[in-house]
PDB file of N, CA and C in Angstrom:
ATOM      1  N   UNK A   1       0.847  -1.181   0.000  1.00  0.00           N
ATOM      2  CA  UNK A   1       0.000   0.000   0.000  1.00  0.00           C
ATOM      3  C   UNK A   1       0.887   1.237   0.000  1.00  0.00           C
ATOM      4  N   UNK A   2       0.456   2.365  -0.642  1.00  0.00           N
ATOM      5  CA  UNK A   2       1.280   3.884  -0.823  1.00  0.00           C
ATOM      6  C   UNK A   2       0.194   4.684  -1.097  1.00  0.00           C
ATOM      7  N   UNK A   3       1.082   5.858  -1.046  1.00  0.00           N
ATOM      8  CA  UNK A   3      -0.067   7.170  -1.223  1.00  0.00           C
ATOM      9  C   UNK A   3       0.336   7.683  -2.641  1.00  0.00           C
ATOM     10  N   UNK A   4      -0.707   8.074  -3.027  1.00  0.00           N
ATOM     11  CA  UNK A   4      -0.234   8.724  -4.210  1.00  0.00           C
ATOM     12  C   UNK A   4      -0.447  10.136  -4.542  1.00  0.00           C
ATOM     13  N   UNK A   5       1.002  10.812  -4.718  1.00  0.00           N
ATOM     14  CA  UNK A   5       1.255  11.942  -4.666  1.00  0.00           C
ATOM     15  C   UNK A   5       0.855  12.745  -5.953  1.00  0.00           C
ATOM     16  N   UNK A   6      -0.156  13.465  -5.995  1.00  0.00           N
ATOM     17  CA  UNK A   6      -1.145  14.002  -7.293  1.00  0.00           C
ATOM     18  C   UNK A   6      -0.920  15.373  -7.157  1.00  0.00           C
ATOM     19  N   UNK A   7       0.020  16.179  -6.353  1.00  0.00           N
ATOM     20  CA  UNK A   7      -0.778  17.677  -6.663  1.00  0.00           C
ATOM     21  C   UNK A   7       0.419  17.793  -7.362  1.00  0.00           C
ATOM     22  N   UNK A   8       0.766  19.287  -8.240  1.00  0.00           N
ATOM     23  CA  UNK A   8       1.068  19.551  -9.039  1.00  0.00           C
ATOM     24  C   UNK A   8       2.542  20.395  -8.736  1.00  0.00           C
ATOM     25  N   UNK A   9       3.608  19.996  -9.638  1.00  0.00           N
ATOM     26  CA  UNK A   9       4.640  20.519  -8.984  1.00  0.00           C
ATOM     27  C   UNK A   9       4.978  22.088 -10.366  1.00  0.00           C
ATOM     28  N   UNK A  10       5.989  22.867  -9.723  1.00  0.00           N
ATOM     29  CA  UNK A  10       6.313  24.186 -10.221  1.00  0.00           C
ATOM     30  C   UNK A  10       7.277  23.608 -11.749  1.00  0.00           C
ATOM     31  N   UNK A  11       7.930  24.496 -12.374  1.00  0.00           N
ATOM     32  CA  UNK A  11       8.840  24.296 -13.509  1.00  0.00           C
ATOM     33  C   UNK A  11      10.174  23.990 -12.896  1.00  0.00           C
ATOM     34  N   UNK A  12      10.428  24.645 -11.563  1.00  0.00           N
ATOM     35  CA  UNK A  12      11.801  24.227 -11.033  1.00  0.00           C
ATOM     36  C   UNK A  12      11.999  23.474 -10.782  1.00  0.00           C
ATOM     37  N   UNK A  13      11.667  21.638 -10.734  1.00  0.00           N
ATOM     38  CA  UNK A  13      11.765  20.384 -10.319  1.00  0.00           C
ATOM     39  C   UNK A  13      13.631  20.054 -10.785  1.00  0.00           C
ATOM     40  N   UNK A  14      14.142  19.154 -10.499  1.00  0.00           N
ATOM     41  CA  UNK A  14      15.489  19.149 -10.403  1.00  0.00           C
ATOM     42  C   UNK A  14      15.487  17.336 -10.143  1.00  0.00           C
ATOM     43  N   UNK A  15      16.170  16.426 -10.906  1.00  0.00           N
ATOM     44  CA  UNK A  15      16.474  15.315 -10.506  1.00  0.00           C
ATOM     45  C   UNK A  15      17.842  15.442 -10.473  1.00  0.00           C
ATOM     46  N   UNK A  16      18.611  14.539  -9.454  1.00  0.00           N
ATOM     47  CA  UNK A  16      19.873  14.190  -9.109  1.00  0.00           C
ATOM     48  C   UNK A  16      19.864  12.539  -8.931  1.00  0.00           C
ATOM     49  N   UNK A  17      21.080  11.928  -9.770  1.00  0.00           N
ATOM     50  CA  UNK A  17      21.385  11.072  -9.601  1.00  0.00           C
ATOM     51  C   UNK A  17      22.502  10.485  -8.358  1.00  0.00           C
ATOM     52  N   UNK A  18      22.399   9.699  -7.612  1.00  0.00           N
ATOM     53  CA  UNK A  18      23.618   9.600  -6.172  1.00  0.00           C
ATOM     54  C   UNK A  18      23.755   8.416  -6.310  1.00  0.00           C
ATOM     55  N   UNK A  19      24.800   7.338  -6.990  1.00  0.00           N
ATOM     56  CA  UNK A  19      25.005   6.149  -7.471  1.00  0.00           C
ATOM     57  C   UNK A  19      25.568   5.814  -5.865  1.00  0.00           C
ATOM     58  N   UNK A  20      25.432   4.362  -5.854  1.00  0.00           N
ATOM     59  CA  UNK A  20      26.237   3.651  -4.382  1.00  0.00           C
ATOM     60  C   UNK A  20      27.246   3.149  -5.241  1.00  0.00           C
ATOM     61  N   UNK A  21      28.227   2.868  -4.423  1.00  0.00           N
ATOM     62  CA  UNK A  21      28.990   1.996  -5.186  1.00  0.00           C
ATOM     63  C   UNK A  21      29.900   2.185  -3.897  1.00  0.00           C
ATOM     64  N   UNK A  22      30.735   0.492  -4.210  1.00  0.00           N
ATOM     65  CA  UNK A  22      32.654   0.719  -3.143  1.00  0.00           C
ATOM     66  C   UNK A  22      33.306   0.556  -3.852  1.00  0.00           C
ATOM     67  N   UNK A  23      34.288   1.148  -3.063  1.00  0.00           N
ATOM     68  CA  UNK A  23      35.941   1.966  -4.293  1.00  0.00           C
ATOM     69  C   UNK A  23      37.187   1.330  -2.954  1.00  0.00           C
ATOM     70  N   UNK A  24      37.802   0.562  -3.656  1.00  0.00           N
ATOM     71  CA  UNK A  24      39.149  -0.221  -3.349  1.00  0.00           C
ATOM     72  C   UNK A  24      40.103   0.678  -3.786  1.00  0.00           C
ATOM     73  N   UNK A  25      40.894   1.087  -2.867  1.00  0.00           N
ATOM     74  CA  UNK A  25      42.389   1.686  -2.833  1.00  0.00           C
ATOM     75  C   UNK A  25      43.334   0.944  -2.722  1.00  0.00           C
ATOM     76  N   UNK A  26      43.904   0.679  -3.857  1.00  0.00           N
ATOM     77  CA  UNK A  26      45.345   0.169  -3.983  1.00  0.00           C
ATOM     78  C   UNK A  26      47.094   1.108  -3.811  1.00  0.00           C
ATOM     79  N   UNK A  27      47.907   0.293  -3.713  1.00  0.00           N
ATOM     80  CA  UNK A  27      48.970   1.363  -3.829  1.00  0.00           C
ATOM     81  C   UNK A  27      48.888   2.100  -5.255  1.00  0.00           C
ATOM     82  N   UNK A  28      49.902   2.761  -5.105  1.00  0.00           N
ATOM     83  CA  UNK A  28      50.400   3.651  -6.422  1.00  0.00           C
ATOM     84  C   UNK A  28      49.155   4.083  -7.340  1.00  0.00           C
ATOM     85  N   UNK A  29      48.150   4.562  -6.607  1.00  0.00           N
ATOM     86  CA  UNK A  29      46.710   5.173  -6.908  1.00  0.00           C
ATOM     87  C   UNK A  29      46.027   4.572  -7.549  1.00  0.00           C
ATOM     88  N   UNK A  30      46.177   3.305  -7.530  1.00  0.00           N
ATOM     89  CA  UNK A  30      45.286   2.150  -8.687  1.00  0.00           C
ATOM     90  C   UNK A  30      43.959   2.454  -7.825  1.00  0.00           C
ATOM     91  N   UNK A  31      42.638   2.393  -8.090  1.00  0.00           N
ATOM     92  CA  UNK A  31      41.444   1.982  -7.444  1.00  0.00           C
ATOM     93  C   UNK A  31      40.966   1.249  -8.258  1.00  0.00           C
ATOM     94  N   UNK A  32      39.735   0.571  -7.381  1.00  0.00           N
ATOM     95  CA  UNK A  32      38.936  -0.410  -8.331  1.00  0.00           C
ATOM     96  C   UNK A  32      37.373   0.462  -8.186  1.00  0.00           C
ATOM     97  N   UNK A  33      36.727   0.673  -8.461  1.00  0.00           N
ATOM     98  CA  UNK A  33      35.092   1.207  -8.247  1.00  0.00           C
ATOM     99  C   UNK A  33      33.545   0.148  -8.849  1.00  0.00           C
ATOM    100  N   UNK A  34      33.268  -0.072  -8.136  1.00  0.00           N
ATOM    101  CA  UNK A  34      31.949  -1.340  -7.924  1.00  0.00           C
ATOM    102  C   UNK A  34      30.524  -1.138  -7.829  1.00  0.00           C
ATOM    103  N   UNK A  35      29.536  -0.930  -8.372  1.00  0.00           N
ATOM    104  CA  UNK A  35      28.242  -0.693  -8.006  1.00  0.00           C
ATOM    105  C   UNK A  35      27.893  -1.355  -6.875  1.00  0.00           C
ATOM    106  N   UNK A  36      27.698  -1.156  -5.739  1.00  0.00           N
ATOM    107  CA  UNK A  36      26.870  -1.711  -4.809  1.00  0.00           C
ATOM    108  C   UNK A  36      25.270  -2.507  -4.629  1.00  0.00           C
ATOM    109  N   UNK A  37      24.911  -3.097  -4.580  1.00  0.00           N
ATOM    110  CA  UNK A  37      23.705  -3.711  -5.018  1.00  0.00           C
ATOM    111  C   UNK A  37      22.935  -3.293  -6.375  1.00  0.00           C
ATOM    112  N   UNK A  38      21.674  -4.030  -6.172  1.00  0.00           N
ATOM    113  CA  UNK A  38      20.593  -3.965  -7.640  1.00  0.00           C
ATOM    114  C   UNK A  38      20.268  -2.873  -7.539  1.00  0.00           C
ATOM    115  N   UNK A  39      19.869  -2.339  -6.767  1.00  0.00           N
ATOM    116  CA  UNK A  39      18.969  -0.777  -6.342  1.00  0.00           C
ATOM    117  C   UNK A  39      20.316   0.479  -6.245  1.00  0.00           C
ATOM    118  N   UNK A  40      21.277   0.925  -7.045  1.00  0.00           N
ATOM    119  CA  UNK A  40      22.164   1.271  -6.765  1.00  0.00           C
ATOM    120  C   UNK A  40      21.820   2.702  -6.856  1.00  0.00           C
ATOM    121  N   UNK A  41      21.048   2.991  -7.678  1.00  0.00           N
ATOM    122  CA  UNK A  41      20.957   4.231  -7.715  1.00  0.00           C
ATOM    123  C   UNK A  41      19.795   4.914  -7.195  1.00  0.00           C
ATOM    124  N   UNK A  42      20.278   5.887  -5.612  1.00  0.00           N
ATOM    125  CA  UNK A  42      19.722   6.442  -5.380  1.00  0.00           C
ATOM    126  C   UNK A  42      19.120   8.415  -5.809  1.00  0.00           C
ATOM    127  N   UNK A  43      17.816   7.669  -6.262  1.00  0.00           N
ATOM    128  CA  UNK A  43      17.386   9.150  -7.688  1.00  0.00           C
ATOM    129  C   UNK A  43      16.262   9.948  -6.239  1.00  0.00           C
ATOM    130  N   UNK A  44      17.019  11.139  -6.765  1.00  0.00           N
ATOM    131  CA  UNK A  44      16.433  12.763  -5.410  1.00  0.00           C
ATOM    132  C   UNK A  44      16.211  13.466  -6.627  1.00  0.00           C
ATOM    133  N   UNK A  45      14.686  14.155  -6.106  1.00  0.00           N
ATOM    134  CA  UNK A  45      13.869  14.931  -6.885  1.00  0.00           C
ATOM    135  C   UNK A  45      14.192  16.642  -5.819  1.00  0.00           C
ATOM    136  N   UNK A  46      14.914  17.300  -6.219  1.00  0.00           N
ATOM    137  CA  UNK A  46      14.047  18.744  -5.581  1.00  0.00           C
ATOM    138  C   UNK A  46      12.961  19.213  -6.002  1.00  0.00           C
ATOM    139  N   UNK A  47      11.744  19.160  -5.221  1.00  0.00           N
ATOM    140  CA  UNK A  47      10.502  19.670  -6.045  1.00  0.00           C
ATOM    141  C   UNK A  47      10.317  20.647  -4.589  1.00  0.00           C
ATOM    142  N   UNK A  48       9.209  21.652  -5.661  1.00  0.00           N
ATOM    143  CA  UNK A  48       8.782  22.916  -5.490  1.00  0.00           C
ATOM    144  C   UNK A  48       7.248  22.612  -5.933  1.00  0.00           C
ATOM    145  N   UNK A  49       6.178  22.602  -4.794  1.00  0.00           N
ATOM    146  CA  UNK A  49       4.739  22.598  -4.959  1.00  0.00           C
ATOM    147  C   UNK A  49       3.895  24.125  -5.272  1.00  0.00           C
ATOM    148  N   UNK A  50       3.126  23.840  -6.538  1.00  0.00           N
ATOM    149  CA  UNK A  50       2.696  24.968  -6.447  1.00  0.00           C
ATOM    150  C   UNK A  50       1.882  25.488  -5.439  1.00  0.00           C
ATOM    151  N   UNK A  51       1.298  27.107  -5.757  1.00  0.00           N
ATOM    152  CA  UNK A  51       0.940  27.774  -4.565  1.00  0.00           C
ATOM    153  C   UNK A  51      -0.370  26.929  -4.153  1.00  0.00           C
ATOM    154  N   UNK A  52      -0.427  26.808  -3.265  1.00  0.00           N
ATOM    155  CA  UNK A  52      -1.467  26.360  -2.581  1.00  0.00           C
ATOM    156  C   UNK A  52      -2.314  26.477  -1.422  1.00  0.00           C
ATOM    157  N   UNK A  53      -3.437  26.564  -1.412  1.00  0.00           N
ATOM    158  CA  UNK A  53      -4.216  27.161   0.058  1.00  0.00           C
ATOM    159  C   UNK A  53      -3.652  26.683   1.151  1.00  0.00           C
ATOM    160  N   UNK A  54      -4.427  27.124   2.454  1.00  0.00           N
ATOM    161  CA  UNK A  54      -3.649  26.323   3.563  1.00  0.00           C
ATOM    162  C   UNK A  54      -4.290  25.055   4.207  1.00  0.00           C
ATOM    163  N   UNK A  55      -5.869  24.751   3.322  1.00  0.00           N
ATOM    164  CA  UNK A  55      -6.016  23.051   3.711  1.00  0.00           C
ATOM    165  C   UNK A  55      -5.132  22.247   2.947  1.00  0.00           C
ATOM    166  N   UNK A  56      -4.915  22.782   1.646  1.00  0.00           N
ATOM    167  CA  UNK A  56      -4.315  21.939   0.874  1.00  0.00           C
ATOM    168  C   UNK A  56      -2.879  21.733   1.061  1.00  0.00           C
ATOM    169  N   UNK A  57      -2.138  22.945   1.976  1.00  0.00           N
ATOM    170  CA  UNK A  57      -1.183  22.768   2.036  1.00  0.00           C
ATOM    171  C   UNK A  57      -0.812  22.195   3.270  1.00  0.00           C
ATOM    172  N   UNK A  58      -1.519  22.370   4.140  1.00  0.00           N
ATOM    173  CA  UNK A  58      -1.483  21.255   5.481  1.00  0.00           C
ATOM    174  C   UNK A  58      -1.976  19.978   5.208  1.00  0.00           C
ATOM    175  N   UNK A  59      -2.319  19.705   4.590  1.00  0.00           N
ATOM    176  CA  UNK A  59      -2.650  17.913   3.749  1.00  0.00           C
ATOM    177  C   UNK A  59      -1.789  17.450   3.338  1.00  0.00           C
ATOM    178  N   UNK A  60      -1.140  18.583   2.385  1.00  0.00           N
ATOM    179  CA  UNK A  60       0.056  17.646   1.559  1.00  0.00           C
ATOM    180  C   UNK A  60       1.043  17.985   2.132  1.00  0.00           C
ATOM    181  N   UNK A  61       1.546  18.573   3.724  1.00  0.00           N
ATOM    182  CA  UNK A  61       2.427  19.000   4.447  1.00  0.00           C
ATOM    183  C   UNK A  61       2.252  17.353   5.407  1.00  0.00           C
ATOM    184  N   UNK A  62       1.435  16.894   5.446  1.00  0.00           N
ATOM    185  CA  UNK A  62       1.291  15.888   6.358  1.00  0.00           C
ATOM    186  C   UNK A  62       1.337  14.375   5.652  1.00  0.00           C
ATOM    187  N   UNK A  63       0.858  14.302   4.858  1.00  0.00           N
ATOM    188  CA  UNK A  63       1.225  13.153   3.150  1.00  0.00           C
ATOM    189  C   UNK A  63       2.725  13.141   3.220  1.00  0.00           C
ATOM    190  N   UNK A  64       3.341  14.323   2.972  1.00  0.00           N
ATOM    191  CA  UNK A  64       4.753  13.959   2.929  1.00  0.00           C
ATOM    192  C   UNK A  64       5.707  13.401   4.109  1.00  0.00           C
ATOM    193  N   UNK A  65       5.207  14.177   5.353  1.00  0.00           N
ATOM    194  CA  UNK A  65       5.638  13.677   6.599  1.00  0.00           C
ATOM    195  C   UNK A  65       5.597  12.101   6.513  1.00  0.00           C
ATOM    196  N   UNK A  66       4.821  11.907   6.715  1.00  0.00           N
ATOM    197  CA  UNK A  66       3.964  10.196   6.908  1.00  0.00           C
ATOM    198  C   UNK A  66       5.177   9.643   5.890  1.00  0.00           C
ATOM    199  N   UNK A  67       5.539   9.822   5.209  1.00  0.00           N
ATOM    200  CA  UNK A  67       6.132   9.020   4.380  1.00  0.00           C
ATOM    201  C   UNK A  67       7.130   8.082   4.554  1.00  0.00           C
ATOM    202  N   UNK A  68       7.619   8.567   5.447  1.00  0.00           N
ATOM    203  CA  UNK A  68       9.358   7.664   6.387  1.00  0.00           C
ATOM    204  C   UNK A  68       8.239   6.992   7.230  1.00  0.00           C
ATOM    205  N   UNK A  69       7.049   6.862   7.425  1.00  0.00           N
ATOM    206  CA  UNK A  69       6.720   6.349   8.463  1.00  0.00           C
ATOM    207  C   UNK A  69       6.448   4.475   8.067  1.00  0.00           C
ATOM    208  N   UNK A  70       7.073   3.805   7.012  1.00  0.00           N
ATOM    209  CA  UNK A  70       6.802   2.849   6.577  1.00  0.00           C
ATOM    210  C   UNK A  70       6.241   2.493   4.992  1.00  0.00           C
ATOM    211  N   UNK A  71       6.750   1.476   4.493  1.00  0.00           N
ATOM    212  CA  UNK A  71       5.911   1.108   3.615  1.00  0.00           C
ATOM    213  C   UNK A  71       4.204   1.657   3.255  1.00  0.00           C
ATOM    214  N   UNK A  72       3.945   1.004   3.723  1.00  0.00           N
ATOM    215  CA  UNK A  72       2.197   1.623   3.801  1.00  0.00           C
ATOM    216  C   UNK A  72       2.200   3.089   3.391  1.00  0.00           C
ATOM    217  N   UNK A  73       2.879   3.957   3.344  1.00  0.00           N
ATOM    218  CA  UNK A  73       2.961   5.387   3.849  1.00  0.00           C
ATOM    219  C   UNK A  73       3.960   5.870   2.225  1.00  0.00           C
ATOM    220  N   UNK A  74       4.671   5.041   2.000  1.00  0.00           N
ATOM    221  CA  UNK A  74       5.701   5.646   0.805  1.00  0.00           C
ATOM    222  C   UNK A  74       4.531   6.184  -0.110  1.00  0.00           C
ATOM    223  N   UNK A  75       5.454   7.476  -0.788  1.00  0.00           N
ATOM    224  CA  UNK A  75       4.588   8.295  -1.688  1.00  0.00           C
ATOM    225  C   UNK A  75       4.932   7.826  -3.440  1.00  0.00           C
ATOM    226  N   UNK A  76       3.872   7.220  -3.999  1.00  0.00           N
ATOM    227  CA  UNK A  76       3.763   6.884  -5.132  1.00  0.00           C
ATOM    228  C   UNK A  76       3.716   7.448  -6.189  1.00  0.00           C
ATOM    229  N   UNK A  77       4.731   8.131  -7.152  1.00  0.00           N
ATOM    230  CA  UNK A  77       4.958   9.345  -7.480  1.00  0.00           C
ATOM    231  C   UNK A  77       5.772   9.241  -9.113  1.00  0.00           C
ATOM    232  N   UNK A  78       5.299  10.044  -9.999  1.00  0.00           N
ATOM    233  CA  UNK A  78       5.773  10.014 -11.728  1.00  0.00           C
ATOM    234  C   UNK A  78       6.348  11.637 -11.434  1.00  0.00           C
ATOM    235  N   UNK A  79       8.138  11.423 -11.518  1.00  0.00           N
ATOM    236  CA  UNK A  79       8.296  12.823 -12.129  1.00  0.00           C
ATOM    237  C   UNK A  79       7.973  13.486 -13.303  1.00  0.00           C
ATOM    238  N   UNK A  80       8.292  14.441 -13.772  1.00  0.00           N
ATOM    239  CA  UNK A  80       8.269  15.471 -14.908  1.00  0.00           C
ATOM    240  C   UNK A  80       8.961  14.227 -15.936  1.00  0.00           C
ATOM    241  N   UNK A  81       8.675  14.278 -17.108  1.00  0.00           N
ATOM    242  CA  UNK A  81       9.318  13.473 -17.824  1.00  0.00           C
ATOM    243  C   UNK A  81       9.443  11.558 -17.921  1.00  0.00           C
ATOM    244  N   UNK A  82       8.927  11.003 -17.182  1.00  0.00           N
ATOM    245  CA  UNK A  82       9.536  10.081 -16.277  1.00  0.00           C
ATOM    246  C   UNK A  82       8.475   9.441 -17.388  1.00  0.00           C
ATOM    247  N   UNK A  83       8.519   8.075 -17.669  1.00  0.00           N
ATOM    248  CA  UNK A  83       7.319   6.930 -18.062  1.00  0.00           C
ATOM    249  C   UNK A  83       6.739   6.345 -16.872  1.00  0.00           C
ATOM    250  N   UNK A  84       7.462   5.605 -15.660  1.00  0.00           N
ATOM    251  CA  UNK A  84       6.648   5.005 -14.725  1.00  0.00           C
ATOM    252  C   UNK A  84       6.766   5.944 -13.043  1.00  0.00           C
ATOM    253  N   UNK A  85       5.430   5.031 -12.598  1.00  0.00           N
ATOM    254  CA  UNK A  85       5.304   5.498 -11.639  1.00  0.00           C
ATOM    255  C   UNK A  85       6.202   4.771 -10.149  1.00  0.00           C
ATOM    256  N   UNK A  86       7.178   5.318  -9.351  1.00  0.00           N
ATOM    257  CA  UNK A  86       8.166   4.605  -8.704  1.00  0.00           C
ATOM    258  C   UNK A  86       7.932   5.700  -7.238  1.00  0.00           C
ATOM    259  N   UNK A  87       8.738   4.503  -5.906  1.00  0.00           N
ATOM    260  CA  UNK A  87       8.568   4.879  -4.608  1.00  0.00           C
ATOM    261  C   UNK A  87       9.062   5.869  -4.108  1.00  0.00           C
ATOM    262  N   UNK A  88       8.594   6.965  -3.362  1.00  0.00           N
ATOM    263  CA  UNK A  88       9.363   7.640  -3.040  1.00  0.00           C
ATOM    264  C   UNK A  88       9.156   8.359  -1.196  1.00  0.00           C
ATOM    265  N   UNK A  89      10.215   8.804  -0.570  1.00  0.00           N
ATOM    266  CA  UNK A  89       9.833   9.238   0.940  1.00  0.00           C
ATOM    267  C   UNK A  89      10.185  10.790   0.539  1.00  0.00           C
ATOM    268  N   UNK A  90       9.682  11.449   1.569  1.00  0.00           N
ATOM    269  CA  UNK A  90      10.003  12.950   1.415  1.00  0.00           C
ATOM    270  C   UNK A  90      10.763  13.386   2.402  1.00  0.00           C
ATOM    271  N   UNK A  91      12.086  14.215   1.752  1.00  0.00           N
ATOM    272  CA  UNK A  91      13.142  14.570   2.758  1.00  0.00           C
ATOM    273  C   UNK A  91      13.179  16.283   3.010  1.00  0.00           C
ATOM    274  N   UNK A  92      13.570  16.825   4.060  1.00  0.00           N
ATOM    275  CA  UNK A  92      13.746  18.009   3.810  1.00  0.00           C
ATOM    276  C   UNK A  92      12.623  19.194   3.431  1.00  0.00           C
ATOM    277  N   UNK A  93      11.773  19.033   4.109  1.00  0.00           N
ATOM    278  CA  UNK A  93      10.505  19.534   3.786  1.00  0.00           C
ATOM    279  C   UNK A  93      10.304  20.701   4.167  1.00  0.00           C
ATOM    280  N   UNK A  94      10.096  21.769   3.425  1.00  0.00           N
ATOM    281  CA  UNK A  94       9.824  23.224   4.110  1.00  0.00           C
ATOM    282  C   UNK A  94       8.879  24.047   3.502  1.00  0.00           C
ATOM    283  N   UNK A  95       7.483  24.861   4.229  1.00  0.00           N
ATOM    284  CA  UNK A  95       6.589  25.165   4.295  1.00  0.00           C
ATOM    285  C   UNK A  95       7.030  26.934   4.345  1.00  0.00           C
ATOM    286  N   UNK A  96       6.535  27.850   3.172  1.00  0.00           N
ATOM    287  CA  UNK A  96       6.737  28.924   2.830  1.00  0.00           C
ATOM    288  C   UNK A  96       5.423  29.742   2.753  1.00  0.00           C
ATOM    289  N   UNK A  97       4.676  31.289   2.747  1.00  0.00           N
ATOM    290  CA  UNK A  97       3.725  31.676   2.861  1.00  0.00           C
ATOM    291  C   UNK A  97       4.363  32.477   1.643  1.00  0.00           C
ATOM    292  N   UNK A  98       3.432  32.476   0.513  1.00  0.00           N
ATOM    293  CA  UNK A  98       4.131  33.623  -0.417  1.00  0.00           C
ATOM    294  C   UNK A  98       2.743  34.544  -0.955  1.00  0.00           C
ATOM    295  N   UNK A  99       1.726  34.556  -0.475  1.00  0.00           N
ATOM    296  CA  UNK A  99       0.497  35.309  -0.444  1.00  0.00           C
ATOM    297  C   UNK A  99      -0.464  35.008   0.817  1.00  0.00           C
ATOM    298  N   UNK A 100      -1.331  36.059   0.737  1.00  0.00           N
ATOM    299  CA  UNK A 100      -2.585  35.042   2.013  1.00  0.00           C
ATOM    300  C   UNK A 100      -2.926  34.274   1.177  1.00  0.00           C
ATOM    301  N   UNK A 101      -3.517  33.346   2.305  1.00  0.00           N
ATOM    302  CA  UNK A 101      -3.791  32.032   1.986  1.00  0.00           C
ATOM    303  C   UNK A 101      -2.904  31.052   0.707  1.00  0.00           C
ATOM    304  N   UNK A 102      -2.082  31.670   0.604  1.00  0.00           N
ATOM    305  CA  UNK A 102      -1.311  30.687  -0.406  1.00  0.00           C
ATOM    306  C   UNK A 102       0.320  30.494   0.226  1.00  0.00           C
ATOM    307  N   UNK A 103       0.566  29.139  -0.279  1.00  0.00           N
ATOM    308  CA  UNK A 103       1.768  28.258   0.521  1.00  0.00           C
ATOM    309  C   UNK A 103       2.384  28.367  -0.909  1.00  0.00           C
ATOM    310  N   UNK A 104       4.220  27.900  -0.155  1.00  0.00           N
ATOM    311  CA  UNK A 104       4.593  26.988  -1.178  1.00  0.00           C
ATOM    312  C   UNK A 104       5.284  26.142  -0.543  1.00  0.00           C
ATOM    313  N   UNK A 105       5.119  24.727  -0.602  1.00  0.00           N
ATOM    314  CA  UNK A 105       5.799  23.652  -0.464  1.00  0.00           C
ATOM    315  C   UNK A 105       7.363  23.088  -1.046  1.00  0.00           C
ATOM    316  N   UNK A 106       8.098  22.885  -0.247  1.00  0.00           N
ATOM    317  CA  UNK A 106       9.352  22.547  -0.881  1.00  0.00           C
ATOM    318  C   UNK A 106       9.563  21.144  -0.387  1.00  0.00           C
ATOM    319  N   UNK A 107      10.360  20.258  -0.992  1.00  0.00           N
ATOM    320  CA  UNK A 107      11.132  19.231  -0.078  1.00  0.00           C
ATOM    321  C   UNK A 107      12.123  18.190  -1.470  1.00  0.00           C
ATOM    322  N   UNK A 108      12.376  17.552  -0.696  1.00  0.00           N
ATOM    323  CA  UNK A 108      13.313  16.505  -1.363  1.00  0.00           C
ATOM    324  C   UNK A 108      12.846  15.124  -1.668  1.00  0.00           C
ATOM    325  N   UNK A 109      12.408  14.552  -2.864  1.00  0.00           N
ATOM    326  CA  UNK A 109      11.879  13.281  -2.767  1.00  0.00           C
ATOM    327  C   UNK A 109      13.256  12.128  -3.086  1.00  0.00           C
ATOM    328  N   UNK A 110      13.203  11.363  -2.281  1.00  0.00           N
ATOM    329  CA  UNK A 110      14.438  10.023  -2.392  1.00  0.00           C
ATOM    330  C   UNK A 110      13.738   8.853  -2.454  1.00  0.00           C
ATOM    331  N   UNK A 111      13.929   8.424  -3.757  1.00  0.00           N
ATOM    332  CA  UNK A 111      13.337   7.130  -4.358  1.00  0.00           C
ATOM    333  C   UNK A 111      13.784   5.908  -3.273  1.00  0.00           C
ATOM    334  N   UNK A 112      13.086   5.172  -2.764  1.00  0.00           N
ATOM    335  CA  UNK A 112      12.934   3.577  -2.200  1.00  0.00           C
ATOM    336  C   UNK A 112      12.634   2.857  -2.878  1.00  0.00           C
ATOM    337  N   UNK A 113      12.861   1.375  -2.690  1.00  0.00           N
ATOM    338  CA  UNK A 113      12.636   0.412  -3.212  1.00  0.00           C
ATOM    339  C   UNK A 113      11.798  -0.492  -2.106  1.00  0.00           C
ATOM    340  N   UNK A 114      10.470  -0.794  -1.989  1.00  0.00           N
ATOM    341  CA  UNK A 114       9.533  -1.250  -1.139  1.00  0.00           C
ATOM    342  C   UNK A 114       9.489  -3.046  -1.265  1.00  0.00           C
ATOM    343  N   UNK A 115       9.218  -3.330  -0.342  1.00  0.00           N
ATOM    344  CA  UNK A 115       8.719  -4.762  -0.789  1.00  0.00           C
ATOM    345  C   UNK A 115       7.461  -4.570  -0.557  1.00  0.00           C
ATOM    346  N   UNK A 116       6.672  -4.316  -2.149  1.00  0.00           N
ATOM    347  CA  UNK A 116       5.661  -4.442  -1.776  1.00  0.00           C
ATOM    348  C   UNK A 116       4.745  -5.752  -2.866  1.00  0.00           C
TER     349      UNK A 116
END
């Protein structure tokens, strides 16, 4: 089970790729560099929510919270561009007033891999 994350994000969205991998140091500066498991690449979205009232933005201020809170809870989510829809928790979350009654939502989405 997940939530699925529907409201609408700004033009500034931003993906970053953060590969795992271990790196063997040899003498005389040889290294070796290794992908670390199947799931190696951990993919971070900076997104920017558009303006939004303040039920809507205390809803989806609390959707994102919940999200580290377990499986059940991961936010089910298609970036900009993207073909499928894949897991994600929300990091770094910060709540902005840029009119009355209008928000803007910021945070960091970091893709998981669920057993679900």
């Amino acid at each position: 089970m997940s939530v699925n994350l529907t409201e609408k994000v700004m033009y500034r969205v931003s993906k970053r790729s953060d590969y795992k991998y271990k790196e063997t140091v040899f003498g005389d500066g040889y290294k070796q560099i290794v992908i670390d498991g199947l799931n190696f690449d951990r993919e971070l979205w900076q997104v920017d929510f558009v303006p939004l009232n303040t039920i809507k933005a205390s809803n989806l201020e609390v959707k994102l919270s919940n999200s580290v809170n377990g499986s059940s809870n991961y936010l089910r989510w298609k970036g900009p561009g993207e073909i499928n829809y894949k897991y994600y928790i929300a990091k770094e979350i910060s709540k902005h007033p840029i009119a009355p009654d209008k928000w803007k939502i910021s945070c960091q989405l970091q893709r998981e891999f669920p057993l679900v």
